[in-house]
PDB file of N, CA and C in Angstrom:
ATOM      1  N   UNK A   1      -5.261 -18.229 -16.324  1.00  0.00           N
ATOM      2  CA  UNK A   1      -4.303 -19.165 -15.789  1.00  0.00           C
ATOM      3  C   UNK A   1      -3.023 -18.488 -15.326  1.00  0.00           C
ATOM      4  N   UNK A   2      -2.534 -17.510 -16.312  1.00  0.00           N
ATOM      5  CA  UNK A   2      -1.470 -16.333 -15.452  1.00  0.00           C
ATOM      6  C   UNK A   2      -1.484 -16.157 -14.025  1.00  0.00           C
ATOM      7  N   UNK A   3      -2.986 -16.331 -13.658  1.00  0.00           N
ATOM      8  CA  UNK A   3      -2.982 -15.467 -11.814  1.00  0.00           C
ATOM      9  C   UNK A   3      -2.047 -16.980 -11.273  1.00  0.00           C
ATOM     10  N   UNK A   4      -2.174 -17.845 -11.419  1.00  0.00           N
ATOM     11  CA  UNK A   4      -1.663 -18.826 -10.372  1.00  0.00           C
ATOM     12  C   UNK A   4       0.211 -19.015 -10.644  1.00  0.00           C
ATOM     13  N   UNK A   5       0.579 -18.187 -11.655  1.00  0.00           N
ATOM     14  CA  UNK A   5       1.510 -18.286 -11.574  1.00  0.00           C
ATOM     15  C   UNK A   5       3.015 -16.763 -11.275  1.00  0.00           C
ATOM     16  N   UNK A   6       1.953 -15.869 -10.122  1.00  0.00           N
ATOM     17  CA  UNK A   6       2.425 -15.368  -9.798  1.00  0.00           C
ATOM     18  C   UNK A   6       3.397 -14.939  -8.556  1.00  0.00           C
ATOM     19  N   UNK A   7       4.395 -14.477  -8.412  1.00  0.00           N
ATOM     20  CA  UNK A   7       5.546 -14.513  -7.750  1.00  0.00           C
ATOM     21  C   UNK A   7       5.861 -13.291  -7.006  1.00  0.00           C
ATOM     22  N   UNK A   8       5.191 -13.121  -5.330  1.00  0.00           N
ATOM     23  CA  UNK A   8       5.156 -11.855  -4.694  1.00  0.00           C
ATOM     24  C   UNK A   8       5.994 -12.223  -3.248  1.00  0.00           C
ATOM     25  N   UNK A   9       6.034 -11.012  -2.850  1.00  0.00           N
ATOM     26  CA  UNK A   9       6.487 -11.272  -1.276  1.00  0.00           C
ATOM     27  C   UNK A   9       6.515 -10.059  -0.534  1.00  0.00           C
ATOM     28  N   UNK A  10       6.233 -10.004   0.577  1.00  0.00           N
ATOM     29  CA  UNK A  10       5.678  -8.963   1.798  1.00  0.00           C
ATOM     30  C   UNK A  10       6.984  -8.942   2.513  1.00  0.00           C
ATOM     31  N   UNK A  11       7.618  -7.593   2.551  1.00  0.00           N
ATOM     32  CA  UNK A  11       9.041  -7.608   3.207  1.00  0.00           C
ATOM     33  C   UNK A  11       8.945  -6.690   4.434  1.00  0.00           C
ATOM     34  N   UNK A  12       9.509  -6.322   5.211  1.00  0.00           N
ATOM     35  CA  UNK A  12       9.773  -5.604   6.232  1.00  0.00           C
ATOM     36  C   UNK A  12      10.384  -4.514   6.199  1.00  0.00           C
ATOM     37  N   UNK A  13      10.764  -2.939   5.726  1.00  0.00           N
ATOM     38  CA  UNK A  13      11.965  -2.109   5.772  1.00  0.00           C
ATOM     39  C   UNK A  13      11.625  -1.050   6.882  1.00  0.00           C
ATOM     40  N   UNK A  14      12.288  -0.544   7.546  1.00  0.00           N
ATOM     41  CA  UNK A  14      12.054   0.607   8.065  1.00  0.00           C
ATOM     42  C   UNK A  14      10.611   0.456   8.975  1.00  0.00           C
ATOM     43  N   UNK A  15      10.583  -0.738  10.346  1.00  0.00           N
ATOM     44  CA  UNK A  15       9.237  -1.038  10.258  1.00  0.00           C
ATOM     45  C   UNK A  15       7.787  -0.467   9.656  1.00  0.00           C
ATOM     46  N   UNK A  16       8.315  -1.095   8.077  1.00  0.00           N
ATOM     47  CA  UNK A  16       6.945  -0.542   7.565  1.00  0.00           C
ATOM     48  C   UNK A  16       6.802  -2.175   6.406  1.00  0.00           C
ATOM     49  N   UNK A  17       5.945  -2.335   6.029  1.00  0.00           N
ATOM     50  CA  UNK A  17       5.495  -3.665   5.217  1.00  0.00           C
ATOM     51  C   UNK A  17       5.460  -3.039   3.597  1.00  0.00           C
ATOM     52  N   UNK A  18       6.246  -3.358   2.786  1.00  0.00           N
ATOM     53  CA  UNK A  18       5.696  -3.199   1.447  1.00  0.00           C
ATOM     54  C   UNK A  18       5.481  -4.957   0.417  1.00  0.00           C
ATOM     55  N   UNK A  19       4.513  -4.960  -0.477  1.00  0.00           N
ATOM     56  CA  UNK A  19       4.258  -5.916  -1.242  1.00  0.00           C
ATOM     57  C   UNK A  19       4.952  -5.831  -2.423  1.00  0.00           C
ATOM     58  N   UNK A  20       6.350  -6.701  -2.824  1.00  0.00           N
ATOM     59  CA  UNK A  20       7.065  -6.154  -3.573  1.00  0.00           C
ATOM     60  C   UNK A  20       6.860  -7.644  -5.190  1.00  0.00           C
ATOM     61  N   UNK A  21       7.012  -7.271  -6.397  1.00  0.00           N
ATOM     62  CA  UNK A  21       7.152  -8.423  -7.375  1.00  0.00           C
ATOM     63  C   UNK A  21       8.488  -8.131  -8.286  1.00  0.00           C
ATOM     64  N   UNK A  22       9.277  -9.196  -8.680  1.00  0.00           N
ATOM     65  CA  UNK A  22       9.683  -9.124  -9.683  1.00  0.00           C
ATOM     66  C   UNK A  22       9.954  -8.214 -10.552  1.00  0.00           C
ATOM     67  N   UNK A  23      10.766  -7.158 -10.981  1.00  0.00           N
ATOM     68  CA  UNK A  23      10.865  -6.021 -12.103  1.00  0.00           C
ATOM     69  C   UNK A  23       9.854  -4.513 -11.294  1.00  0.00           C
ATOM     70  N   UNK A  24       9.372  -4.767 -10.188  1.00  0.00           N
ATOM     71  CA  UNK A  24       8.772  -3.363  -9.457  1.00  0.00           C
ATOM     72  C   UNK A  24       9.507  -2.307  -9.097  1.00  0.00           C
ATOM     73  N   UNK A  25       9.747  -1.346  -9.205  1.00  0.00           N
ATOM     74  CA  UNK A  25      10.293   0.251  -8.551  1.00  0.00           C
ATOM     75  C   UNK A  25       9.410   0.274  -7.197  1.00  0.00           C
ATOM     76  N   UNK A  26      10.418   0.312  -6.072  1.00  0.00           N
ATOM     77  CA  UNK A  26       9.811   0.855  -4.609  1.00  0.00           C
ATOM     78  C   UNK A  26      10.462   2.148  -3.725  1.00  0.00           C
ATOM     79  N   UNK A  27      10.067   2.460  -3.449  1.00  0.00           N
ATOM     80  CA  UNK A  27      10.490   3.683  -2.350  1.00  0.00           C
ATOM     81  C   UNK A  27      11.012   3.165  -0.891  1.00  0.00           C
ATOM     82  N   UNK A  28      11.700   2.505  -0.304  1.00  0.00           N
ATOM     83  CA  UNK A  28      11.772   2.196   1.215  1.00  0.00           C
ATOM     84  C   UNK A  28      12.342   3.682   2.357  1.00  0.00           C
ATOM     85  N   UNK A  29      12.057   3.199   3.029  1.00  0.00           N
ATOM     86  CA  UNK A  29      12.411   4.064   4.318  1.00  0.00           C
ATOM     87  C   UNK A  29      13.992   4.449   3.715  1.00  0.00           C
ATOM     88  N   UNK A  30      14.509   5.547   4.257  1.00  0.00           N
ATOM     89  CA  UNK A  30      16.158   5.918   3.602  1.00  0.00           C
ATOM     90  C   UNK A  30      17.257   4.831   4.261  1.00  0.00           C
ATOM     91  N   UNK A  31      17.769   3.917   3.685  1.00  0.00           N
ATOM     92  CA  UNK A  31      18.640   3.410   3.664  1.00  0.00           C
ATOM     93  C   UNK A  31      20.284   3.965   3.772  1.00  0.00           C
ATOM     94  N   UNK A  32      21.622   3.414   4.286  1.00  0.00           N
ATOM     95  CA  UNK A  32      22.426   3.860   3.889  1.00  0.00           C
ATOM     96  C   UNK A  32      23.420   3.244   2.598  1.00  0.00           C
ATOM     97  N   UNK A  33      22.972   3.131   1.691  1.00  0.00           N
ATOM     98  CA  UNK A  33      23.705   2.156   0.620  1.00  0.00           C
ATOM     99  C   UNK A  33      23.983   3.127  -0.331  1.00  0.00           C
ATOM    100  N   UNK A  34      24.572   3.006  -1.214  1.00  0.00           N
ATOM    101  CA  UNK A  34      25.009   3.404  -2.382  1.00  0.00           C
ATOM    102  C   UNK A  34      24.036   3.332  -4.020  1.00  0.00           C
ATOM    103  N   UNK A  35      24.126   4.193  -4.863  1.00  0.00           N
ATOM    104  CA  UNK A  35      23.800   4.140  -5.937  1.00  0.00           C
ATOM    105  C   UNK A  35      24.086   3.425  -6.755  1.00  0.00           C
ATOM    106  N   UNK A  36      23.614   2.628  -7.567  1.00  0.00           N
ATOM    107  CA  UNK A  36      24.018   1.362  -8.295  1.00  0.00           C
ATOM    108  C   UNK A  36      24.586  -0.017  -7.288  1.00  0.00           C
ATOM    109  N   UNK A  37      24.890  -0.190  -5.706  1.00  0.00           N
ATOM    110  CA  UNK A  37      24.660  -1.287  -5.040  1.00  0.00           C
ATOM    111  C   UNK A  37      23.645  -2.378  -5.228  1.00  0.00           C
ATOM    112  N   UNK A  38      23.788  -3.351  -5.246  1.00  0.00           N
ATOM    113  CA  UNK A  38      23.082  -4.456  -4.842  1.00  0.00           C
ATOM    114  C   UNK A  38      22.770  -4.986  -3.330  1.00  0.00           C
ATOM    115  N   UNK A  39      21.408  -4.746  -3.270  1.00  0.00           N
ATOM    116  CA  UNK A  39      20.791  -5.057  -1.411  1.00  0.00           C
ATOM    117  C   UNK A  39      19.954  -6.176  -1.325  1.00  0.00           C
ATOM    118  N   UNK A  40      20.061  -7.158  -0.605  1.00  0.00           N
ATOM    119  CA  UNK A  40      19.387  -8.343  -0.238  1.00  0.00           C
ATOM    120  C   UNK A  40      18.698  -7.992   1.205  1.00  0.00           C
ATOM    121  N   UNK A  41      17.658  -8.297   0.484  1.00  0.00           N
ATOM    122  CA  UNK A  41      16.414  -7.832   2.109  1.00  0.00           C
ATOM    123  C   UNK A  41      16.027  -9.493   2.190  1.00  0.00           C
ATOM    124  N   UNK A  42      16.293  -9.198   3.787  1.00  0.00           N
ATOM    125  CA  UNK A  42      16.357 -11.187   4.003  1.00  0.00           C
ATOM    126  C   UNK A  42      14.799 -11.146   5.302  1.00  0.00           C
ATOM    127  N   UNK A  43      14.332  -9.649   5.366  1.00  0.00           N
ATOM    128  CA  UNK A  43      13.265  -9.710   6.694  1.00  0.00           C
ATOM    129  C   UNK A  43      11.606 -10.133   5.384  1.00  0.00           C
ATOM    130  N   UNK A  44      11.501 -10.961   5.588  1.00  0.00           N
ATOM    131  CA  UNK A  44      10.675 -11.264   4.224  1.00  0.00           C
ATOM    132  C   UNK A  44       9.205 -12.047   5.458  1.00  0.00           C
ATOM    133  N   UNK A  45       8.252 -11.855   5.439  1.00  0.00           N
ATOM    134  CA  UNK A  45       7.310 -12.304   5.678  1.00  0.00           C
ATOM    135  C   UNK A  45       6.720 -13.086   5.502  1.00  0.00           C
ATOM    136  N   UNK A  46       6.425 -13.104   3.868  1.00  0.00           N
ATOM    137  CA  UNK A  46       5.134 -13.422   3.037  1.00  0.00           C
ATOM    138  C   UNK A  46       5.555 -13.995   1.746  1.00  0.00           C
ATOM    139  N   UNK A  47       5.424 -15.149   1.358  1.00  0.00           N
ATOM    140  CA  UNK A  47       6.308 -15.541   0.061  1.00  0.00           C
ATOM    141  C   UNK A  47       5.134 -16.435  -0.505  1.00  0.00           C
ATOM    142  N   UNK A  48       4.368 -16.071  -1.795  1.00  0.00           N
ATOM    143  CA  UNK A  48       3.833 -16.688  -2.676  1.00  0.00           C
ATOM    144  C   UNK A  48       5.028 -16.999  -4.480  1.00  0.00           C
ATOM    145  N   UNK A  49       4.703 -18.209  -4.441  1.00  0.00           N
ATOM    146  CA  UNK A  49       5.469 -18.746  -5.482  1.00  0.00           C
ATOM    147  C   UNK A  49       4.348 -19.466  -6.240  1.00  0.00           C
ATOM    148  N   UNK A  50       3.882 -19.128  -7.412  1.00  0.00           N
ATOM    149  CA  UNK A  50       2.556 -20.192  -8.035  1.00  0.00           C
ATOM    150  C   UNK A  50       1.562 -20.057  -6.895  1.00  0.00           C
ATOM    151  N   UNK A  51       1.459 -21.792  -6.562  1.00  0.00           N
ATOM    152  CA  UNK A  51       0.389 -21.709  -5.651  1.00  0.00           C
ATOM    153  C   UNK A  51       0.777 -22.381  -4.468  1.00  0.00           C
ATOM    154  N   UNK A  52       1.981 -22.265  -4.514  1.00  0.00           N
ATOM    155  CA  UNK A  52       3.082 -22.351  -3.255  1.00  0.00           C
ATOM    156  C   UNK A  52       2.705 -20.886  -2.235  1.00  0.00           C
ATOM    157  N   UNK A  53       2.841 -21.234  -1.314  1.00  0.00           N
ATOM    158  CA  UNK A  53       2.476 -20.147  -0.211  1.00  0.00           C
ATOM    159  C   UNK A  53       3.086 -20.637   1.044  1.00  0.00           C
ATOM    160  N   UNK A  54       4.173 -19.474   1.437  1.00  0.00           N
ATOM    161  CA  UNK A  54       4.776 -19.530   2.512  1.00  0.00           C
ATOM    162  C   UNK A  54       4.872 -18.288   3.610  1.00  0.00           C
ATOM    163  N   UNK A  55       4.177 -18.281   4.951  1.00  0.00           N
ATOM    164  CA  UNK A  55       4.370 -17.418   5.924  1.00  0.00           C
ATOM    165  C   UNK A  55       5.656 -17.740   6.724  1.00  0.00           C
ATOM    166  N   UNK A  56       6.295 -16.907   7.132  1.00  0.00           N
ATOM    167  CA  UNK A  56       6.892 -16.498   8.434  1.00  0.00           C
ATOM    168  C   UNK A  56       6.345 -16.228   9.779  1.00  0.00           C
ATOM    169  N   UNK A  57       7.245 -16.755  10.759  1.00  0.00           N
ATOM    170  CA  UNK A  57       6.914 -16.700  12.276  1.00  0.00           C
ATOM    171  C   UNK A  57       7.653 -15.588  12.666  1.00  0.00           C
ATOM    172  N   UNK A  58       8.146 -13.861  12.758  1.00  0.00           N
ATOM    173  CA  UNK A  58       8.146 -13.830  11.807  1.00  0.00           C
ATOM    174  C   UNK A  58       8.587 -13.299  10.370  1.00  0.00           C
ATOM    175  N   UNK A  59       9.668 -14.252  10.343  1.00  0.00           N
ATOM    176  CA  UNK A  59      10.404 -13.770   8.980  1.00  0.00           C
ATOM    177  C   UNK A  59      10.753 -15.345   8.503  1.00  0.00           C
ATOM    178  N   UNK A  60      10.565 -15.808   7.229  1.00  0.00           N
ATOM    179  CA  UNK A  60      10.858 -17.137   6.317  1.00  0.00           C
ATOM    180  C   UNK A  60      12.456 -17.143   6.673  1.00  0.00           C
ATOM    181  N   UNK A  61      12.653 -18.574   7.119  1.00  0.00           N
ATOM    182  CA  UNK A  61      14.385 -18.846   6.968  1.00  0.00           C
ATOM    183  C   UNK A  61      14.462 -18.742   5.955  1.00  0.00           C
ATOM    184  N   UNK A  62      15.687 -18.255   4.897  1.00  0.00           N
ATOM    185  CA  UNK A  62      16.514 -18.368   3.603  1.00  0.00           C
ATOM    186  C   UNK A  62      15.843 -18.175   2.454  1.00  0.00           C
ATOM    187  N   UNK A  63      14.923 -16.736   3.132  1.00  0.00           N
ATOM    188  CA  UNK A  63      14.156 -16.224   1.597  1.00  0.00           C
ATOM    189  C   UNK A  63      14.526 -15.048   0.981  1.00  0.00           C
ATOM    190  N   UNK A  64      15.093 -14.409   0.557  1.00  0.00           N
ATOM    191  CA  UNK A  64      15.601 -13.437  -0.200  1.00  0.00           C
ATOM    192  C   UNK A  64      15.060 -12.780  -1.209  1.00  0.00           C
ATOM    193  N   UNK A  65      15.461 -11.231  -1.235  1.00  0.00           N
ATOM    194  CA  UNK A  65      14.635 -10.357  -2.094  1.00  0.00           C
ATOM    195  C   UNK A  65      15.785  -9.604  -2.466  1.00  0.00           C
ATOM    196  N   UNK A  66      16.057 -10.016  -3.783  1.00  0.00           N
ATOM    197  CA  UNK A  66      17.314  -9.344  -4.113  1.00  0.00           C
ATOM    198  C   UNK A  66      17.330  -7.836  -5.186  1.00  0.00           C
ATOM    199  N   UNK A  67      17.392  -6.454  -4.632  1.00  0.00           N
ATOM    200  CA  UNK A  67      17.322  -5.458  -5.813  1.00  0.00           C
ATOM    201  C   UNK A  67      18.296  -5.077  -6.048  1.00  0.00           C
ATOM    202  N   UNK A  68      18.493  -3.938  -6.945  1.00  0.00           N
ATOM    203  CA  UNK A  68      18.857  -2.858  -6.760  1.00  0.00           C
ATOM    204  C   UNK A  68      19.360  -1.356  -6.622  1.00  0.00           C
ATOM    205  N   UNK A  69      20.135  -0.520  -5.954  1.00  0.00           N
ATOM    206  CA  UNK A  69      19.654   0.615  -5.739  1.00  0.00           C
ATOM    207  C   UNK A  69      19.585   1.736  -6.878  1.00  0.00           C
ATOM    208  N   UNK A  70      18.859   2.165  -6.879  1.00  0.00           N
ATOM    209  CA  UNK A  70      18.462   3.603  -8.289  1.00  0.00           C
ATOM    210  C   UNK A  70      18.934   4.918  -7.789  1.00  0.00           C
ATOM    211  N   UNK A  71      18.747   5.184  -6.191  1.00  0.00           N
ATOM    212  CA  UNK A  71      18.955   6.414  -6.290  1.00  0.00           C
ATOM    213  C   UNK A  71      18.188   6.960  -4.792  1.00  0.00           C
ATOM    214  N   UNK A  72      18.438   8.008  -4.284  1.00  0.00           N
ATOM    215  CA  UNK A  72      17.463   8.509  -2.424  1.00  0.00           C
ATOM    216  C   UNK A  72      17.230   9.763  -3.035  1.00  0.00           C
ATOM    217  N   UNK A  73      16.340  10.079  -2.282  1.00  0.00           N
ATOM    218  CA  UNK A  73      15.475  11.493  -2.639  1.00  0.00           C
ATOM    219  C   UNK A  73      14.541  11.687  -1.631  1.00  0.00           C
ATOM    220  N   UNK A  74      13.858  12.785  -1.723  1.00  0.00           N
ATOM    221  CA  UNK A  74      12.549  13.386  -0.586  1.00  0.00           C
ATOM    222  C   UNK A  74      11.263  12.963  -1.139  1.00  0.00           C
ATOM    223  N   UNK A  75      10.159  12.626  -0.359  1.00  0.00           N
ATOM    224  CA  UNK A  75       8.899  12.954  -0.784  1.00  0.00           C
ATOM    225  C   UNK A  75       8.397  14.102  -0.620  1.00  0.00           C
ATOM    226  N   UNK A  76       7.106  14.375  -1.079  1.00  0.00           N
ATOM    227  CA  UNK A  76       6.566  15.653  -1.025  1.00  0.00           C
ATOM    228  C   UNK A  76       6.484  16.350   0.304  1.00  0.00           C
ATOM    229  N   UNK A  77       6.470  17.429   0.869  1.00  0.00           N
ATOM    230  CA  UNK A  77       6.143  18.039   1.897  1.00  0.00           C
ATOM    231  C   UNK A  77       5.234  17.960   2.371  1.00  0.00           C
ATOM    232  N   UNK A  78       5.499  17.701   3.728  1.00  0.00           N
ATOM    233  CA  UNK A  78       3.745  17.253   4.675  1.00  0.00           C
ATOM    234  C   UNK A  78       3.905  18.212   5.329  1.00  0.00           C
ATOM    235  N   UNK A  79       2.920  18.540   5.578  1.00  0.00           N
ATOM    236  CA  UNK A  79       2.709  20.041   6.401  1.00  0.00           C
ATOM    237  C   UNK A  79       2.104  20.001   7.852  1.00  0.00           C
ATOM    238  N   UNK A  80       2.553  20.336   8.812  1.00  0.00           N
ATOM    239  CA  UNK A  80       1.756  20.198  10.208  1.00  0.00           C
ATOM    240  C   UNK A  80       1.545  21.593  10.723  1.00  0.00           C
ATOM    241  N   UNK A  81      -0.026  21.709  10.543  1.00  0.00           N
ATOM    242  CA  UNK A  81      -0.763  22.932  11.251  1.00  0.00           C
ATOM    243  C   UNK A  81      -1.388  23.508  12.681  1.00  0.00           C
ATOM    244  N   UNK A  82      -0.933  23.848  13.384  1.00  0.00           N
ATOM    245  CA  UNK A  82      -1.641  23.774  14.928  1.00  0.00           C
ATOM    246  C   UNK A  82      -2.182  25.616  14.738  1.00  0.00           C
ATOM    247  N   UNK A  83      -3.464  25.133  15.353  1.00  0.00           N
ATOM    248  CA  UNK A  83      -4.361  26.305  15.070  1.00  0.00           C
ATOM    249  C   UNK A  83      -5.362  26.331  16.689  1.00  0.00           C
ATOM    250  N   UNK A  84      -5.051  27.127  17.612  1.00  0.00           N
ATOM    251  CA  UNK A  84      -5.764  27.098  18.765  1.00  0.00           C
ATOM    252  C   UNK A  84      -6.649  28.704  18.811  1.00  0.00           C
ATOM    253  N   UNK A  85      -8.237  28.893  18.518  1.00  0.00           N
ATOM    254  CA  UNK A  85      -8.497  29.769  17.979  1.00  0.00           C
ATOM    255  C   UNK A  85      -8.954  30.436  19.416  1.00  0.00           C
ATOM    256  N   UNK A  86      -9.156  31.896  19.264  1.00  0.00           N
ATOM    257  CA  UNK A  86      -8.982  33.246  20.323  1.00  0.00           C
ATOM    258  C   UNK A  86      -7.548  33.129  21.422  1.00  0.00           C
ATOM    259  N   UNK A  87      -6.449  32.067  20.700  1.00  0.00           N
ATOM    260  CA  UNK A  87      -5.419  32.433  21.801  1.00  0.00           C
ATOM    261  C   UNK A  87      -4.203  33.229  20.933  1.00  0.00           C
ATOM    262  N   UNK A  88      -4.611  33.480  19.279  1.00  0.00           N
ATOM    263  CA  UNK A  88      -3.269  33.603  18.707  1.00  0.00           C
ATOM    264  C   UNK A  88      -1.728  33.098  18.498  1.00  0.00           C
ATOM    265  N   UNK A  89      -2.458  31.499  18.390  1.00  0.00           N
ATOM    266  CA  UNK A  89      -1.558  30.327  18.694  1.00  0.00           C
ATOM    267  C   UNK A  89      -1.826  29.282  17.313  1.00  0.00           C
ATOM    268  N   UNK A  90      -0.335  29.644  16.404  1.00  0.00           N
ATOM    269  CA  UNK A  90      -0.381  29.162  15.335  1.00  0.00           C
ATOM    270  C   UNK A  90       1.480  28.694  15.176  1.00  0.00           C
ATOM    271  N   UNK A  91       1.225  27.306  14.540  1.00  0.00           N
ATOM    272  CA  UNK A  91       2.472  26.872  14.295  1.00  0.00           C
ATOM    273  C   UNK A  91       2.041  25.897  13.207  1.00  0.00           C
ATOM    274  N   UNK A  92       3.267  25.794  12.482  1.00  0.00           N
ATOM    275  CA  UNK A  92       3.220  25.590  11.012  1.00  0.00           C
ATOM    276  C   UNK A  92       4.691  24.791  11.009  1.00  0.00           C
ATOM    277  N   UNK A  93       4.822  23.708  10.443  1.00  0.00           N
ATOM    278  CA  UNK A  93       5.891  23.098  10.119  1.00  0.00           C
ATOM    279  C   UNK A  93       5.958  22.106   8.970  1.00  0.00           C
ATOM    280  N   UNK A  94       6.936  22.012   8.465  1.00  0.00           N
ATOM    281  CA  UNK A  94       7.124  21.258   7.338  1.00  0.00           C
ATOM    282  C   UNK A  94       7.821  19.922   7.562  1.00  0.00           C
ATOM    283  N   UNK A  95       7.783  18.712   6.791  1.00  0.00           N
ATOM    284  CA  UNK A  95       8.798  17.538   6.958  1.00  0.00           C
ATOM    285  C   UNK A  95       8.771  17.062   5.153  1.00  0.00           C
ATOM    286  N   UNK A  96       9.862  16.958   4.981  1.00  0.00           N
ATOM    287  CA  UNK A  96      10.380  15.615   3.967  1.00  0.00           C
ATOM    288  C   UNK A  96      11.170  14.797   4.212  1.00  0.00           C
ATOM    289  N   UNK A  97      10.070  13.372   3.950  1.00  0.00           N
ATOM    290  CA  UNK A  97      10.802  12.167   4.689  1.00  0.00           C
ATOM    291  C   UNK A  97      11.844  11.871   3.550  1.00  0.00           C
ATOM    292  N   UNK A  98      12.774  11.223   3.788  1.00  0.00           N
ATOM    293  CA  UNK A  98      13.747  10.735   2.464  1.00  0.00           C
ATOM    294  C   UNK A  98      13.550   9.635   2.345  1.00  0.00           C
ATOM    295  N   UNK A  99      13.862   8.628   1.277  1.00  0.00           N
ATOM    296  CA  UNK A  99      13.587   7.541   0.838  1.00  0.00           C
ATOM    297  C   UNK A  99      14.566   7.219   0.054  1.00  0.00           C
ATOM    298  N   UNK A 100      14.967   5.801  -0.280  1.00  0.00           N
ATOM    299  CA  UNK A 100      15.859   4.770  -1.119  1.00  0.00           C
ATOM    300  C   UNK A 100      14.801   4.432  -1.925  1.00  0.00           C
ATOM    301  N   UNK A 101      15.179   4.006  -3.401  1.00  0.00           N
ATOM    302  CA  UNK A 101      14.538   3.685  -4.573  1.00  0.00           C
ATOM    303  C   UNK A 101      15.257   2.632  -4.948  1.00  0.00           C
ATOM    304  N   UNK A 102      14.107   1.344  -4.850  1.00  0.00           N
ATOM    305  CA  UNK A 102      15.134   0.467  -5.397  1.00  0.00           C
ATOM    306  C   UNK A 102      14.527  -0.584  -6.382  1.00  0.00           C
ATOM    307  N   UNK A 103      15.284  -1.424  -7.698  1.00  0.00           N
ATOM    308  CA  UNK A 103      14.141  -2.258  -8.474  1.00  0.00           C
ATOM    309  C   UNK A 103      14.501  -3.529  -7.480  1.00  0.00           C
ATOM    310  N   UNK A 104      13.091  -4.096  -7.853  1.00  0.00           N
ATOM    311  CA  UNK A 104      13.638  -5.644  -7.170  1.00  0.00           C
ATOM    312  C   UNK A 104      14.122  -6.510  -8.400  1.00  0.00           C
ATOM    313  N   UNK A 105      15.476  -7.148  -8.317  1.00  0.00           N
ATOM    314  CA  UNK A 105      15.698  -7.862  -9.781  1.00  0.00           C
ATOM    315  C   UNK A 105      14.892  -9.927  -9.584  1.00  0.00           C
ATOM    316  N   UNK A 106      15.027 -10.022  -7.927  1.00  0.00           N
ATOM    317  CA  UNK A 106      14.564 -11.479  -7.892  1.00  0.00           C
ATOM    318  C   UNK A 106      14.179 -11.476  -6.649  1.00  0.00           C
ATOM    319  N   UNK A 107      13.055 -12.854  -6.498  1.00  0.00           N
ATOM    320  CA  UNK A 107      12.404 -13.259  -5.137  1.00  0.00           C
ATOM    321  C   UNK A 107      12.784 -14.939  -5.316  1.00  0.00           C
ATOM    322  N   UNK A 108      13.437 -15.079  -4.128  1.00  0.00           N
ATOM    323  CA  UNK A 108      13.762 -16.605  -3.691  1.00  0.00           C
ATOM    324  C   UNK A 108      13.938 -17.097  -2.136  1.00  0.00           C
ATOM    325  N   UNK A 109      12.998 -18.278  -2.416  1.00  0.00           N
ATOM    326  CA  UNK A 109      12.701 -18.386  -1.471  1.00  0.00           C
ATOM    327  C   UNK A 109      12.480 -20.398  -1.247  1.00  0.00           C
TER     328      UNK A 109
END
């Protein structure tokens, strides 16, 4: 009976989609906010409440996802290899994307 009374929502950051709940740790695209700030992400999609269910056309008028911030940092190193063989044509590069860490404290909607 727990499953029907769960409380999610599909947000928008950095055009990328994450599925965020209640008390979760997320990574978003790097933000410019502060450490210990409070951020309201209002581009919200997807809002299940119980067995309440609400889409966006598309973003929900006056739904809110309120966290907040822990802290920015790098992810791991992705590596890009170009290898074109009998021309002696090699290139090698590195990227770390940065990211905002943030808890979500509430979903309302």
């Amino acid at each position: 009976m727990s499953e029907n009374k769960q409380t999610y929502a599909i947000i928008e950051s950095g055009s990328k989609q994450f599925l965020v709940q209640e008390g979760e740790k997320i990574r978003l695209p790097l933000l410019k906010v502060k450490k210990g700030d409070s951020l309201q992400i209002k581009e919200v999609l997807f809002l299940r409440v119980g067995d309440d269910i609400k889409v966006g056309k598309p973003y929900l008028e006056g739904a809110v996802v309120e966290g907040k911030v822990l802290g920015d940092g790098k992810d791991k190193k992705v590596i890009s290899f170009k290898f074109k063989k009998r021309k002696n044509i090699r290139t090698k590069k590195g990227h770390r994307q940065g990211f905002t860490e943030i808890e979500i404290k509430s979903i309302k909607g």
